[in-house]
Protein backbone atom coordinates (compact mmCIF):
# COMPACT_ATOMS: atom_id res chain seq x y z
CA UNK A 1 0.00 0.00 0.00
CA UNK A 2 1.13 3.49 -1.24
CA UNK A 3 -0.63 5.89 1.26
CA UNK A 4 -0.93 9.91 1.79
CA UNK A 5 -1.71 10.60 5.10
CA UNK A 6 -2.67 14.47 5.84
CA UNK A 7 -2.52 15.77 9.05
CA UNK A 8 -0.44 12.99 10.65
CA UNK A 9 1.38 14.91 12.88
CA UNK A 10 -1.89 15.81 14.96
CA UNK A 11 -3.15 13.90 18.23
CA UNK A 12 -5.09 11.45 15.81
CA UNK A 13 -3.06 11.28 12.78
CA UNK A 14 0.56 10.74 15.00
CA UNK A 15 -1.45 7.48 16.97
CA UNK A 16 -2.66 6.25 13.28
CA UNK A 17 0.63 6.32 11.78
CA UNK A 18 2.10 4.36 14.83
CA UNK A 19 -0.38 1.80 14.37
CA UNK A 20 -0.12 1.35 10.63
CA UNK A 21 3.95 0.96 10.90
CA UNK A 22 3.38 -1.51 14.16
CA UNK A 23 0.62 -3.58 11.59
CA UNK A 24 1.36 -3.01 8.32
CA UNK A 25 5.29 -1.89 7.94
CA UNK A 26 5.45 -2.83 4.29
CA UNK A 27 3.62 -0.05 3.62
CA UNK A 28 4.92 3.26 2.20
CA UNK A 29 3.71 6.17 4.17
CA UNK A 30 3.82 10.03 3.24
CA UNK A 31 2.53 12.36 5.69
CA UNK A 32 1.93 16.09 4.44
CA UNK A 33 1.05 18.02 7.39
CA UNK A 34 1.35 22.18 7.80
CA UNK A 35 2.08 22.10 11.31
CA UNK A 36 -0.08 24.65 12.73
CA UNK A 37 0.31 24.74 16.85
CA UNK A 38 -1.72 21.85 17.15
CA UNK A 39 0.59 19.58 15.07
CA UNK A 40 3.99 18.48 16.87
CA UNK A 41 6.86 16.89 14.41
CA UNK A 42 8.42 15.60 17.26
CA UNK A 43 5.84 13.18 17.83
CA UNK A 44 7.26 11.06 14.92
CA UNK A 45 10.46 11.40 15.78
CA UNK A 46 10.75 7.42 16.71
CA UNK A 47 8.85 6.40 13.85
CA UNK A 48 10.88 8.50 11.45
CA UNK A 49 13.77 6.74 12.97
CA UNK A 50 12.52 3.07 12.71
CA UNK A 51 11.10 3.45 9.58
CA UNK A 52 13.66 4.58 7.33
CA UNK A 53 12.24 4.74 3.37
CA UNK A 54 8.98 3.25 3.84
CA UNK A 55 8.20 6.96 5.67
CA UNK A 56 8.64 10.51 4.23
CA UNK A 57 7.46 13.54 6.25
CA UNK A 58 6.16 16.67 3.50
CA UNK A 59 5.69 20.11 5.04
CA UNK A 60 2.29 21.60 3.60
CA UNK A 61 -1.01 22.81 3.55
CA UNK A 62 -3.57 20.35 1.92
CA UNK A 63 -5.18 23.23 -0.18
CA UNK A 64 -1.87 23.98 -1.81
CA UNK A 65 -2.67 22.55 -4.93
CA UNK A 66 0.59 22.29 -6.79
CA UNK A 67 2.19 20.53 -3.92
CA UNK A 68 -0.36 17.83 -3.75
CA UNK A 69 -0.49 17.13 -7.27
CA UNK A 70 3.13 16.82 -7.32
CA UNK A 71 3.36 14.30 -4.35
CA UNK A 72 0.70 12.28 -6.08
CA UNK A 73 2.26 12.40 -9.22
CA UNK A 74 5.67 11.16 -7.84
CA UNK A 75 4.71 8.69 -5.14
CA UNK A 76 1.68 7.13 -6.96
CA UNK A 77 -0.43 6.80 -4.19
CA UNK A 78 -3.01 3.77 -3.57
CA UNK A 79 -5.43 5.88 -1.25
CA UNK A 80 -5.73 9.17 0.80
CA UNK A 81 -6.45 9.42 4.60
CA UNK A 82 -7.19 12.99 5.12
CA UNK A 83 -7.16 14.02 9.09
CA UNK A 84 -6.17 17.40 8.25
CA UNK A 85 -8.41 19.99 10.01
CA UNK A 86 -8.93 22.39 12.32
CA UNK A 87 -10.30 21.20 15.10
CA UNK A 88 -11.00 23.10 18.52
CA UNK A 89 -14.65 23.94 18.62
CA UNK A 90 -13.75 27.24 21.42
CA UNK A 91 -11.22 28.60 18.72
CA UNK A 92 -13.88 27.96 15.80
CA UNK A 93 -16.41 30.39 17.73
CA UNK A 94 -13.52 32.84 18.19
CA UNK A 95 -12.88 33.38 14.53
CA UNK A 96 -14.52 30.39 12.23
CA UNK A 97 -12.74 31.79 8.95
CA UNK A 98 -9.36 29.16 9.17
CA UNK A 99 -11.78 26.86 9.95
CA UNK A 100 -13.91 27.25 7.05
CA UNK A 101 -10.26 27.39 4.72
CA UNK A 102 -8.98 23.97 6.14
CA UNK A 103 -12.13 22.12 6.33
CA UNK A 104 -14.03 22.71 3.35
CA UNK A 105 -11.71 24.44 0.80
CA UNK A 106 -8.35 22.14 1.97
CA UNK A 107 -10.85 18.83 2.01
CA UNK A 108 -11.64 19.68 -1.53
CA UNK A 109 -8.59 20.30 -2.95
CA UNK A 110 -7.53 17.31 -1.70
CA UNK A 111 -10.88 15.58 -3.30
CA UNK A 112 -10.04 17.23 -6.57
CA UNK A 113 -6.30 16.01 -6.88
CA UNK A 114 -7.41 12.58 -5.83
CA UNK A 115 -10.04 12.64 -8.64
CA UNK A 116 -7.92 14.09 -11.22
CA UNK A 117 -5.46 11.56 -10.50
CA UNK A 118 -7.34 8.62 -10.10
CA UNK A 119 -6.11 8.27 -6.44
CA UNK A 120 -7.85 4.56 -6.05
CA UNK A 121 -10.10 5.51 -2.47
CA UNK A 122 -9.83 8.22 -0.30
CA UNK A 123 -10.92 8.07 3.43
CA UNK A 124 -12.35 11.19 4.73
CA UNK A 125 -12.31 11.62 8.42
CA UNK A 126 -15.12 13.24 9.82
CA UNK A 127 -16.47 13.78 13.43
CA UNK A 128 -20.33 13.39 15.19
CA UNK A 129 -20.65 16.66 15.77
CA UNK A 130 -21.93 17.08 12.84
CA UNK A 131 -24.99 15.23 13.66
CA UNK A 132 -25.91 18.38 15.96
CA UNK A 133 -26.94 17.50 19.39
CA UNK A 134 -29.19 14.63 20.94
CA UNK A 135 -31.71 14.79 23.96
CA UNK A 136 -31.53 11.99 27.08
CA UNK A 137 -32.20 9.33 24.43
CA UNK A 138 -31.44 8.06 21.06
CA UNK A 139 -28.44 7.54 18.75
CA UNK A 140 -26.69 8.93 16.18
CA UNK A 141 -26.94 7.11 13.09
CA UNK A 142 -25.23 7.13 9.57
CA UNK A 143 -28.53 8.25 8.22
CA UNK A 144 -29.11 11.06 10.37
CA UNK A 145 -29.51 14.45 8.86
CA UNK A 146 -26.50 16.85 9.99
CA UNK A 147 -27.46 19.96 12.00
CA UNK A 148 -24.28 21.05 12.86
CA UNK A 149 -24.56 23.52 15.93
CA UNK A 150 -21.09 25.71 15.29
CA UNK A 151 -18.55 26.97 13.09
CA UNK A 152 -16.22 23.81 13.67
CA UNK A 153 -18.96 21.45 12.75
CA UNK A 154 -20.14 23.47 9.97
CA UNK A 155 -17.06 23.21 8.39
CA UNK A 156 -16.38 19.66 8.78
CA UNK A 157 -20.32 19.04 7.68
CA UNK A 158 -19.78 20.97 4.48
CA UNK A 159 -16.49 19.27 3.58
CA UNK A 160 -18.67 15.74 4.26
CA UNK A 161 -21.22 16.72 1.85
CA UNK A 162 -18.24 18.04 -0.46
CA UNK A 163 -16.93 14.18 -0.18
CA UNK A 164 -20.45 12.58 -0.69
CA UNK A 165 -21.43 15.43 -4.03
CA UNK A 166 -17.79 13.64 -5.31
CA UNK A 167 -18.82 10.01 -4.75
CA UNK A 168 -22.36 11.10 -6.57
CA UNK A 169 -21.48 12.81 -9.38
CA UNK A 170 -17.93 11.78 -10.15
CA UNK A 171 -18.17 8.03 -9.10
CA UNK A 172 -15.52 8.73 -7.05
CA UNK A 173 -13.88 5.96 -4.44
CA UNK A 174 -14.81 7.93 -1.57
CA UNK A 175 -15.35 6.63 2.11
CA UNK A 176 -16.26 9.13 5.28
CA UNK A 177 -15.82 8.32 9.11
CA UNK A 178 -17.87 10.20 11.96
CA UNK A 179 -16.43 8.91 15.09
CA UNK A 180 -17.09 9.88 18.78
CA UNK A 181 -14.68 12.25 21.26
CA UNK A 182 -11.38 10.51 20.81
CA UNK A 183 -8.40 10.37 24.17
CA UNK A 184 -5.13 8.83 24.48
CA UNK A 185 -1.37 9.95 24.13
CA UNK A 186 -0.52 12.71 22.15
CA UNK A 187 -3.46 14.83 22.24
CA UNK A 188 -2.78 18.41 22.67
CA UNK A 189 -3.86 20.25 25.89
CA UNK A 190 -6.68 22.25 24.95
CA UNK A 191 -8.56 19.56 24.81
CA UNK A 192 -10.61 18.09 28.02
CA UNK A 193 -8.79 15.14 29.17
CA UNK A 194 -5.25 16.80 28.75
CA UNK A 195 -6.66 20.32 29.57
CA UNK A 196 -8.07 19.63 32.71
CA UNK A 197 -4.93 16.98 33.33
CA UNK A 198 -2.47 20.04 33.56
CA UNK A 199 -4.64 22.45 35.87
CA UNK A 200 -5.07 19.73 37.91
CA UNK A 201 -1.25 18.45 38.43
CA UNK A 202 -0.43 22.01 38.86
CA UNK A 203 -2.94 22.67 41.59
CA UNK A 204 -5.10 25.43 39.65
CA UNK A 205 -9.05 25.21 39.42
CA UNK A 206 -10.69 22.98 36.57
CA UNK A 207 -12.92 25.17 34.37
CA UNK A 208 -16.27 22.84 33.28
CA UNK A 209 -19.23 24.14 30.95
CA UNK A 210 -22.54 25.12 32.32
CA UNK A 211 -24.16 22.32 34.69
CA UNK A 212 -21.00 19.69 33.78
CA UNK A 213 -23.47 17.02 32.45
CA UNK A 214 -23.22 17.78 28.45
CA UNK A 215 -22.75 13.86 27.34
CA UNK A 216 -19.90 12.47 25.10
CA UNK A 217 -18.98 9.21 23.97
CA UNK A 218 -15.52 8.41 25.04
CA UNK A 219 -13.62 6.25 22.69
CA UNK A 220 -9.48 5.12 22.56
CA UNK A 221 -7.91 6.73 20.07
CA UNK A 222 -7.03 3.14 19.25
CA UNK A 223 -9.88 2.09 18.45
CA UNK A 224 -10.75 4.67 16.49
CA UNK A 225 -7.31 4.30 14.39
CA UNK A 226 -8.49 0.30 13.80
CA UNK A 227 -11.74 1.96 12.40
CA UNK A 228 -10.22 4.34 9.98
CA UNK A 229 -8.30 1.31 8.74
CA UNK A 230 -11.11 -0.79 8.43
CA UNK A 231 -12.69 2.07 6.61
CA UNK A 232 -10.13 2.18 4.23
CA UNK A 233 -9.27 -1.38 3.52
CA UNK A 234 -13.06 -2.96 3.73
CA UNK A 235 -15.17 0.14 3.27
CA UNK A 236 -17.64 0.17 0.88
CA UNK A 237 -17.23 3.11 -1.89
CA UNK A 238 -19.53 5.99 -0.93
CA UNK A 239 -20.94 4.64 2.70
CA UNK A 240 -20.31 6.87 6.00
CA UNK A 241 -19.59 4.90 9.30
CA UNK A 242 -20.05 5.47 12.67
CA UNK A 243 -17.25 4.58 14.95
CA UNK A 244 -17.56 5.19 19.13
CA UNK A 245 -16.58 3.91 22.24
CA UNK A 246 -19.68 2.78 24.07
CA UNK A 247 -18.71 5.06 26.60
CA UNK A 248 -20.96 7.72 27.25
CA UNK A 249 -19.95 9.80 30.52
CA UNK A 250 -21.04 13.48 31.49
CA UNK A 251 -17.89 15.66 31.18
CA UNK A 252 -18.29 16.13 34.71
CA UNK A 253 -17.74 12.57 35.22
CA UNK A 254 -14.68 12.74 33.40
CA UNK A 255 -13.10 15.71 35.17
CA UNK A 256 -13.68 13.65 38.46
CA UNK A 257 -11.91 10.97 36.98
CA UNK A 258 -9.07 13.22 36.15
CA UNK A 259 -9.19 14.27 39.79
CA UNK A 260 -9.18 10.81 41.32
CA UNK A 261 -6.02 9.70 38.55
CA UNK A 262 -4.07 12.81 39.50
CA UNK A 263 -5.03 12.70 43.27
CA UNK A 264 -6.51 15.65 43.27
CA UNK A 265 -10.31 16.51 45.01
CA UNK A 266 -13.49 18.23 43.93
CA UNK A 267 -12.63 21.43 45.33
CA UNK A 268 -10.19 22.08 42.23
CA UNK A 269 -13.86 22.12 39.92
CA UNK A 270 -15.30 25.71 38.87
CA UNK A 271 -18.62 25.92 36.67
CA UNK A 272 -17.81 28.92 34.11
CA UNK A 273 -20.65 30.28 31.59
CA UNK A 274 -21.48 27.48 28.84
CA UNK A 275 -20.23 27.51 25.89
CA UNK A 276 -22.34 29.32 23.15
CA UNK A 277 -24.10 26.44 20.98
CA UNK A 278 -23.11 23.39 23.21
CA UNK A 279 -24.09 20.43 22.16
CA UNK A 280 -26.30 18.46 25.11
CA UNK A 281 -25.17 15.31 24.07
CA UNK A 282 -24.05 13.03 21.79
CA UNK A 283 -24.10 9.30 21.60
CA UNK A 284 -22.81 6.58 18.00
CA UNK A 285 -24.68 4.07 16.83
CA UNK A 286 -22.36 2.13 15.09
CA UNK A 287 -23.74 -1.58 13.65
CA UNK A 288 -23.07 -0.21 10.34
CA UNK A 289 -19.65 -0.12 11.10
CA UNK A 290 -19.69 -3.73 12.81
CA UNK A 291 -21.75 -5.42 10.48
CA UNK A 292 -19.67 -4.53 7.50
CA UNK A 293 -16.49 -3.87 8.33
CA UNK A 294 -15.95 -6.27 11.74
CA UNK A 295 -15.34 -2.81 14.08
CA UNK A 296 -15.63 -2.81 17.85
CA UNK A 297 -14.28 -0.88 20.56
CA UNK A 298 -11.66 -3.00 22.71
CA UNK A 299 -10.97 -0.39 25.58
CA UNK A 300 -13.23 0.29 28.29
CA UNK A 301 -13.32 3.98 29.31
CA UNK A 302 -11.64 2.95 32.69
CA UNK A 303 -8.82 1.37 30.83
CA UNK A 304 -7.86 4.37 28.21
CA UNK A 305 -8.21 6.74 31.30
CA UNK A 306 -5.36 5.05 33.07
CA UNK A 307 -3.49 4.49 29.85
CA UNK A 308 -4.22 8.11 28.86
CA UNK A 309 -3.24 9.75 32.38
CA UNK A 310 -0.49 7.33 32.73
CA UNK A 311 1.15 8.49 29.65
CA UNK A 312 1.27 12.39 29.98
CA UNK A 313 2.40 11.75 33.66
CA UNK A 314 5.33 9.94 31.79
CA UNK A 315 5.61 12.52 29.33
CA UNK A 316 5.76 15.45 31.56
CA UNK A 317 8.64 17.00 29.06
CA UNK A 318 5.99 16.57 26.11
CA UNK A 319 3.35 17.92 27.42
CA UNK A 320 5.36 21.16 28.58
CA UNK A 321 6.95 21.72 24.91
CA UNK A 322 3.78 22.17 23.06
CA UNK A 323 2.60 24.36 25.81
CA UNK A 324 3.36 27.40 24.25
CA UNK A 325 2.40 31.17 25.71
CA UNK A 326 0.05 31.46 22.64
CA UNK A 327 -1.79 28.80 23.81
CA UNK A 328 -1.87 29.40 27.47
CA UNK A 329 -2.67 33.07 26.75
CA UNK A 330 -5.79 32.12 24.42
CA UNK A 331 -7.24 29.79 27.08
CA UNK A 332 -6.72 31.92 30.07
CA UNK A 333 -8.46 34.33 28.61
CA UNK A 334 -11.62 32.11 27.22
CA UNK A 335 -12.17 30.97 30.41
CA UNK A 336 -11.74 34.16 32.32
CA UNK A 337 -14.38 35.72 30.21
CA UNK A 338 -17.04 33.09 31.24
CA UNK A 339 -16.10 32.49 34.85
């Protein structure tokens, strides 16, 4: 297998590429990321090593055209995983315009190339936010209509029905993912689990949304790797699948987690203003996904939660080089405005 990964040096992106070289290391890897402050070369930096020829690291954007014609046309590619994106719904509120440049204009470029080149499948990896939000019950399901609720998920929504409009009318080898809120190593600390992992090692109060009980489903980033895989080795040309962890868990829940892993108490927690357009809840149906292509979660929420804390305690030195003033700065002051 020839494969263009985009994106790969993101929290997602860096686990898939581990996994791939750990299952398949025949295969011949290019990953094309831009590195924005959300993608971290270092994190390859073992696999670069190990893997000699069979992996090349390009420096781009995926809506430069001329560069991703040109890797296509020299490395022949079998098939395009694109995790490129933006991805931080609180930065997508405070100014949705790179948002809408990465997700929909980069995710067709790359589309485009792949169709003009006869790129064999392309995997498009999507999220569930697009589905909107859910009430106490229910699922989300392939064949749910998308209501995405704000900038971030608009994006991502319009690059999905970018990817479907080139399966339709250009009989393009196209397959999309939607998958659940992903954890594990490597993911970058504005997120939750890391987020609320440094403030709480350090001793400073834990920020949560509104009433604490907005609902995700939790799933390894593992597992969700495995999926894309699936996906793009079984998937069937033109289907969306579901992929989650069976985990649902208020975030509230998972903050107290946090609390117990790090030995930390309750007193740490502080309810700030909700976040404009949260989403309630959200929960994956995915029998689509098992039926078809043989997917199922294999870690429990309590067992990614002590790999997960387990491995930025070990990675202390990681986890303070991407913490970068920018970043601190742009939090700090997000949360300060809705305390």
């Amino acid at each position: 297998m020839r494969l263009l990964i985009t994106g790969g040096c993101g929290f997602i992106g860096t686990n898939f590429l581990y996994l791939m070289r750990q299952r398949h290391p025949d295969w011949f890897i290019v990953n094309m990321d831009k590195l924005t402050y959300a993608g971290n070369l270092g994190n390859l930096r073992s696999l670069e090593a190990e893997a000699g020829g069979s992996y090349t690291f390009v420096h781009g954007d995926i809506g430069d055209r001329e560069l991703v014609t040109g890797l296509i046309a020299r490395h022949a590619f079998d098939a395009i995983v694109n995790f490129a994106a933006e991805s931080h719904v609180d930065r997508s509120i405070d100014d949705p315009a790179p948002f809408v440049v990465t997700n929909v204009l980069g995710a067709q470029n790359i589309l485009d190339c792949a169709r003009r080149a006869g790129i064999k499948r392309v995997v498009h990896v999507s999220t569930d936010e697009v589905y909107g939000t859910l009430g106490p019950e229910g699922q989300f399901h392939e064949t749910t209509p998308l209501a995405p609720n704000s900038p971030y998920s608009a994006s991502k929504a319009g690059a999905d029905m970018l990817a479907r409009a080139y399966h339709e009318t250009y009989g393009q080898d196209i397959v999309i993912t939607r998958c659940s809120n992903n954890y594990g190593p490597y993911q970058f600390p504005e997120k939750l689990i890391p987020l609320m992992f440094t403030k709480a090692t350090r001793g400073e109060p834990l920020p949560v949304y509104g009433d604490g009980m907005n609902v995700r489903d939790w799933i390894y980033v593992d597992d969700h790797c495995l999926g894309v895989e699936l996906a793009l080795l079984k998937g069937r040309a033109g289907a969306v699948y579901n992929f989650g962890g069976a985990a649902e868990m208020p975030n509230i829940e998972v903050v107290r987690t946090i609390l117990r892993l790090t030995g930390r108490d309750d007193s740490l927690i502080r309810y700030v203003t909700d976040r404009p357009g949260h989403d309630r809840r959200y929960a994956m149906n995915f029998e689509l996904a098992a039926k078809e292509l043989g997917f199922a979660p294999s870690v429990t929420f309590a067992q990614g939660m002590e790999r997960t804390i387990g491995w930025y305690k070990a990675n202390a030195a990681w986890l303070a080089e991407v913490q970068s003033g920018a970043y601190l700065a742009f939090m700090d002051t997000w949360y300060k405005e809705r305390a």
